[in-house]
PDB file of N, CA and C in Angstrom:
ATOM      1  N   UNK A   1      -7.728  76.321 -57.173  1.00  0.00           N
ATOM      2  CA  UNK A   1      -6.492  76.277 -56.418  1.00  0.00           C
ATOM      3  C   UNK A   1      -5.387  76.937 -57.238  1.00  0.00           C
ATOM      4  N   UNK A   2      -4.445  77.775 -56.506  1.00  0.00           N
ATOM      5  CA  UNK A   2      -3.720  78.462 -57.631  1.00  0.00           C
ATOM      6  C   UNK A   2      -2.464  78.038 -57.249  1.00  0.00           C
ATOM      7  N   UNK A   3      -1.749  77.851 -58.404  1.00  0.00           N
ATOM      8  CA  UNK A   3      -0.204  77.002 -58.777  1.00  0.00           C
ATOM      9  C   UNK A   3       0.629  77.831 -58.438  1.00  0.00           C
ATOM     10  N   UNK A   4       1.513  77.204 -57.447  1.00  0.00           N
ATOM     11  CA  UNK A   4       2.645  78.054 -56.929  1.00  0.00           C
ATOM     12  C   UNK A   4       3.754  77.987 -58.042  1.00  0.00           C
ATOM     13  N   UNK A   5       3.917  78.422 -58.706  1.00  0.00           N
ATOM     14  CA  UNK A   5       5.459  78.708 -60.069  1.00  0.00           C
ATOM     15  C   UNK A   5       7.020  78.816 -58.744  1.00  0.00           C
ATOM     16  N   UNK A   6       7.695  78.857 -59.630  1.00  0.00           N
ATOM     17  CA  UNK A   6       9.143  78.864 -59.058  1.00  0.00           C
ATOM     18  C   UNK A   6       9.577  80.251 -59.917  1.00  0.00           C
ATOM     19  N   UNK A   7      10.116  80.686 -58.808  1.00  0.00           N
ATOM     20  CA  UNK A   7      11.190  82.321 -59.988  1.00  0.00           C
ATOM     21  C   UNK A   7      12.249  81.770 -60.264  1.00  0.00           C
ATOM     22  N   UNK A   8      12.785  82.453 -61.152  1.00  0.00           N
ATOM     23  CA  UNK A   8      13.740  82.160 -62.250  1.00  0.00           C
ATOM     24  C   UNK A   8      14.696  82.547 -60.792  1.00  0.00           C
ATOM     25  N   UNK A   9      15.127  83.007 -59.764  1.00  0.00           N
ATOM     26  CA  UNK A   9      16.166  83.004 -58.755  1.00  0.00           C
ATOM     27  C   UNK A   9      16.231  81.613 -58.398  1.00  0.00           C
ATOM     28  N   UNK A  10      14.941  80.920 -57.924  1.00  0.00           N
ATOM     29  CA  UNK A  10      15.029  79.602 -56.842  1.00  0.00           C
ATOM     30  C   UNK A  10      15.425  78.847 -58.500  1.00  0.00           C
ATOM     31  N   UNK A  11      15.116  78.883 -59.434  1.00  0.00           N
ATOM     32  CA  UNK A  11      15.289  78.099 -60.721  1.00  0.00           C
ATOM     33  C   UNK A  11      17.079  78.090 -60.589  1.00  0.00           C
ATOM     34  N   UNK A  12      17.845  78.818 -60.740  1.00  0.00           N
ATOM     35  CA  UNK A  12      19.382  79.508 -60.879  1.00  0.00           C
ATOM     36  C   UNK A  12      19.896  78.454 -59.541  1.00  0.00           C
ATOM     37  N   UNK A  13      19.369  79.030 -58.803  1.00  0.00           N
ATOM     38  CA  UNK A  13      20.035  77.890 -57.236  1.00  0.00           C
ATOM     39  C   UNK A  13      19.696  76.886 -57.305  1.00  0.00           C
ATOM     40  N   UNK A  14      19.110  75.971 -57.801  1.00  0.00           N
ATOM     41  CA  UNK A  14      18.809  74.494 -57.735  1.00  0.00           C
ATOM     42  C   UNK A  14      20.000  74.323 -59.328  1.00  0.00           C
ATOM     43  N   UNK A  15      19.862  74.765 -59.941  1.00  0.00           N
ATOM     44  CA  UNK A  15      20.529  74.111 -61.178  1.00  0.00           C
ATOM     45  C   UNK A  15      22.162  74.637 -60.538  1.00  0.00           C
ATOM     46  N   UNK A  16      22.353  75.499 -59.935  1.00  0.00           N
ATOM     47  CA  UNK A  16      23.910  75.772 -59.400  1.00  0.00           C
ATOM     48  C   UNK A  16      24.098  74.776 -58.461  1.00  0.00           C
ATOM     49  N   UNK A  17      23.527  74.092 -57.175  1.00  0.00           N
ATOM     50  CA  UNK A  17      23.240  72.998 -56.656  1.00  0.00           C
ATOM     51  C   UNK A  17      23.720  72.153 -57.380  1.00  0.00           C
ATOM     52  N   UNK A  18      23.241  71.300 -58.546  1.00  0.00           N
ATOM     53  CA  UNK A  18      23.927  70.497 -59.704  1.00  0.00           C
ATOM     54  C   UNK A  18      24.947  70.499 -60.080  1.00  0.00           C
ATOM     55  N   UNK A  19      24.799  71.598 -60.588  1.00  0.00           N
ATOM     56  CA  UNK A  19      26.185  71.931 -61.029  1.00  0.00           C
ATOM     57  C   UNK A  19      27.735  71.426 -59.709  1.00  0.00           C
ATOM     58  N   UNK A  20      27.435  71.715 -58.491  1.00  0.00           N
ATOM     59  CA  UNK A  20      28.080  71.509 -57.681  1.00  0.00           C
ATOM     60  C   UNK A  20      28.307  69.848 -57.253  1.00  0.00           C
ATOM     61  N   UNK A  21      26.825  69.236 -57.206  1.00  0.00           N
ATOM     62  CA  UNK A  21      27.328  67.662 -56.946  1.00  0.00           C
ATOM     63  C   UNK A  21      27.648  67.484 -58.222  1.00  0.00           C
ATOM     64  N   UNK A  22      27.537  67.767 -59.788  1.00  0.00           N
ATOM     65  CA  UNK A  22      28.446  67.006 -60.510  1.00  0.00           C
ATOM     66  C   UNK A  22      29.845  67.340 -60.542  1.00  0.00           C
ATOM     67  N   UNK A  23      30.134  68.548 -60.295  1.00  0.00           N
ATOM     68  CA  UNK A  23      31.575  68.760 -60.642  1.00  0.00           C
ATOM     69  C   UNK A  23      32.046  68.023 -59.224  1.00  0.00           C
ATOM     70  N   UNK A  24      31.802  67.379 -58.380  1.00  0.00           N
ATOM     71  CA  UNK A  24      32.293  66.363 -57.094  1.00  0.00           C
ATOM     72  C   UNK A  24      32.202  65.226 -57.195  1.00  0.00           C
ATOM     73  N   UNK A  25      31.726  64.635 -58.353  1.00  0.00           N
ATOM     74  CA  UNK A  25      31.306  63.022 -58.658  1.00  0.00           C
ATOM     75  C   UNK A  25      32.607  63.064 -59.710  1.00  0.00           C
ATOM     76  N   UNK A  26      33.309  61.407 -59.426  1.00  0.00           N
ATOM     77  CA  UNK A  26      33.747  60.962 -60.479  1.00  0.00           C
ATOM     78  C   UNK A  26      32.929  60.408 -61.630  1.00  0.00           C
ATOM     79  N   UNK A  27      32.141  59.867 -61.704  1.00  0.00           N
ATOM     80  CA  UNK A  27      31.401  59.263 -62.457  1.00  0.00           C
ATOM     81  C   UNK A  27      29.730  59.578 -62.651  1.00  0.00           C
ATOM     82  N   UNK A  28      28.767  59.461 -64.003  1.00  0.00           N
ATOM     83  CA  UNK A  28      27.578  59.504 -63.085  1.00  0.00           C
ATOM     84  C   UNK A  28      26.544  58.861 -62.410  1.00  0.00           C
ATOM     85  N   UNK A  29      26.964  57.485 -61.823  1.00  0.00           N
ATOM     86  CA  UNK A  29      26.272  56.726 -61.561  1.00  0.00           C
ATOM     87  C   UNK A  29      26.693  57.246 -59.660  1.00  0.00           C
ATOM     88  N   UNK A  30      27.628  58.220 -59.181  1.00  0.00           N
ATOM     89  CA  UNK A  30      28.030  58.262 -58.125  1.00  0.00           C
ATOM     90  C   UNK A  30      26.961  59.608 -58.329  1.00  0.00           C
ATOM     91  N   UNK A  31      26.729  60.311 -59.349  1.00  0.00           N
ATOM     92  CA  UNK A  31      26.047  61.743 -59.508  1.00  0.00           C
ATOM     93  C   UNK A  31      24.634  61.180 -59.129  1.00  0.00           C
ATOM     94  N   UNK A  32      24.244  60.165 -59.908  1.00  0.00           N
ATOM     95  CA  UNK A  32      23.109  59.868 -59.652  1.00  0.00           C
ATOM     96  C   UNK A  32      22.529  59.369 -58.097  1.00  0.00           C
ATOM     97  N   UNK A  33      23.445  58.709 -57.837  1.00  0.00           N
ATOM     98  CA  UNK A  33      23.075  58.252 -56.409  1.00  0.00           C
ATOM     99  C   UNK A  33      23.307  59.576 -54.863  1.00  0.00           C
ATOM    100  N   UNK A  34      23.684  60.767 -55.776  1.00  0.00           N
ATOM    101  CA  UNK A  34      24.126  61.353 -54.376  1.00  0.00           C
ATOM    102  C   UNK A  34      22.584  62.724 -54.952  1.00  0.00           C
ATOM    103  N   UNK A  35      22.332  62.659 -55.963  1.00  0.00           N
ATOM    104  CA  UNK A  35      21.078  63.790 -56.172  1.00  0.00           C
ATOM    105  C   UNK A  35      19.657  62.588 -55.183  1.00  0.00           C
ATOM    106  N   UNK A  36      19.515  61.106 -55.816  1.00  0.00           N
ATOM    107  CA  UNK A  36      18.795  60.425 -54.942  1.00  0.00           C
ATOM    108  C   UNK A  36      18.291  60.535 -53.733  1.00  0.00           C
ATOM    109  N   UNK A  37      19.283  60.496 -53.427  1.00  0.00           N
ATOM    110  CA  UNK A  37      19.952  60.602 -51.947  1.00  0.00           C
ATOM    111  C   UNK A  37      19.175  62.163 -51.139  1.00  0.00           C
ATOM    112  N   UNK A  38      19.302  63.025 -51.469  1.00  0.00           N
ATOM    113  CA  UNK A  38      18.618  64.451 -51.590  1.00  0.00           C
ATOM    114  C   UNK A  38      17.316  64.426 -51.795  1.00  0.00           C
ATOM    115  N   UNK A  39      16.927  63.664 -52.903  1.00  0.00           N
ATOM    116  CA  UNK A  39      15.159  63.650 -53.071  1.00  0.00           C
ATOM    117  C   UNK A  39      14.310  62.704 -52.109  1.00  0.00           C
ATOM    118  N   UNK A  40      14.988  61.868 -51.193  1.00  0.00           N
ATOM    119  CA  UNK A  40      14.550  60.758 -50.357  1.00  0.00           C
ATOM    120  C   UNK A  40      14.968  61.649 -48.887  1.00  0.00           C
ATOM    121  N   UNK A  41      15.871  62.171 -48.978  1.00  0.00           N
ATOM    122  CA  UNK A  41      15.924  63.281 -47.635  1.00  0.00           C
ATOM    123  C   UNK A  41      14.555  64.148 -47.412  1.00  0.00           C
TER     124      UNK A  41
END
């Protein structure tokens, strides 16, 4: 079975993603609960 890898593009947009809900969280327990939140979607 052969392993699908991620490119260094989809790599750049998920960590810019981050970058975006943290700079919108006061705190990171509000960071943490709103990335959660995304992985249960």
């Amino acid at each position: 079975m052969e392993e699908m890898g991620m490119t260094n593009d989809q790599f750049e947009k998920i960590l810019k993603m981050v970058v975006l809900i943290l700079d919108g969280c006061e705190d990171l327990d509000e960071a943490k609960k709103k990335i959660s939140s995304l992985l249960d979607s």
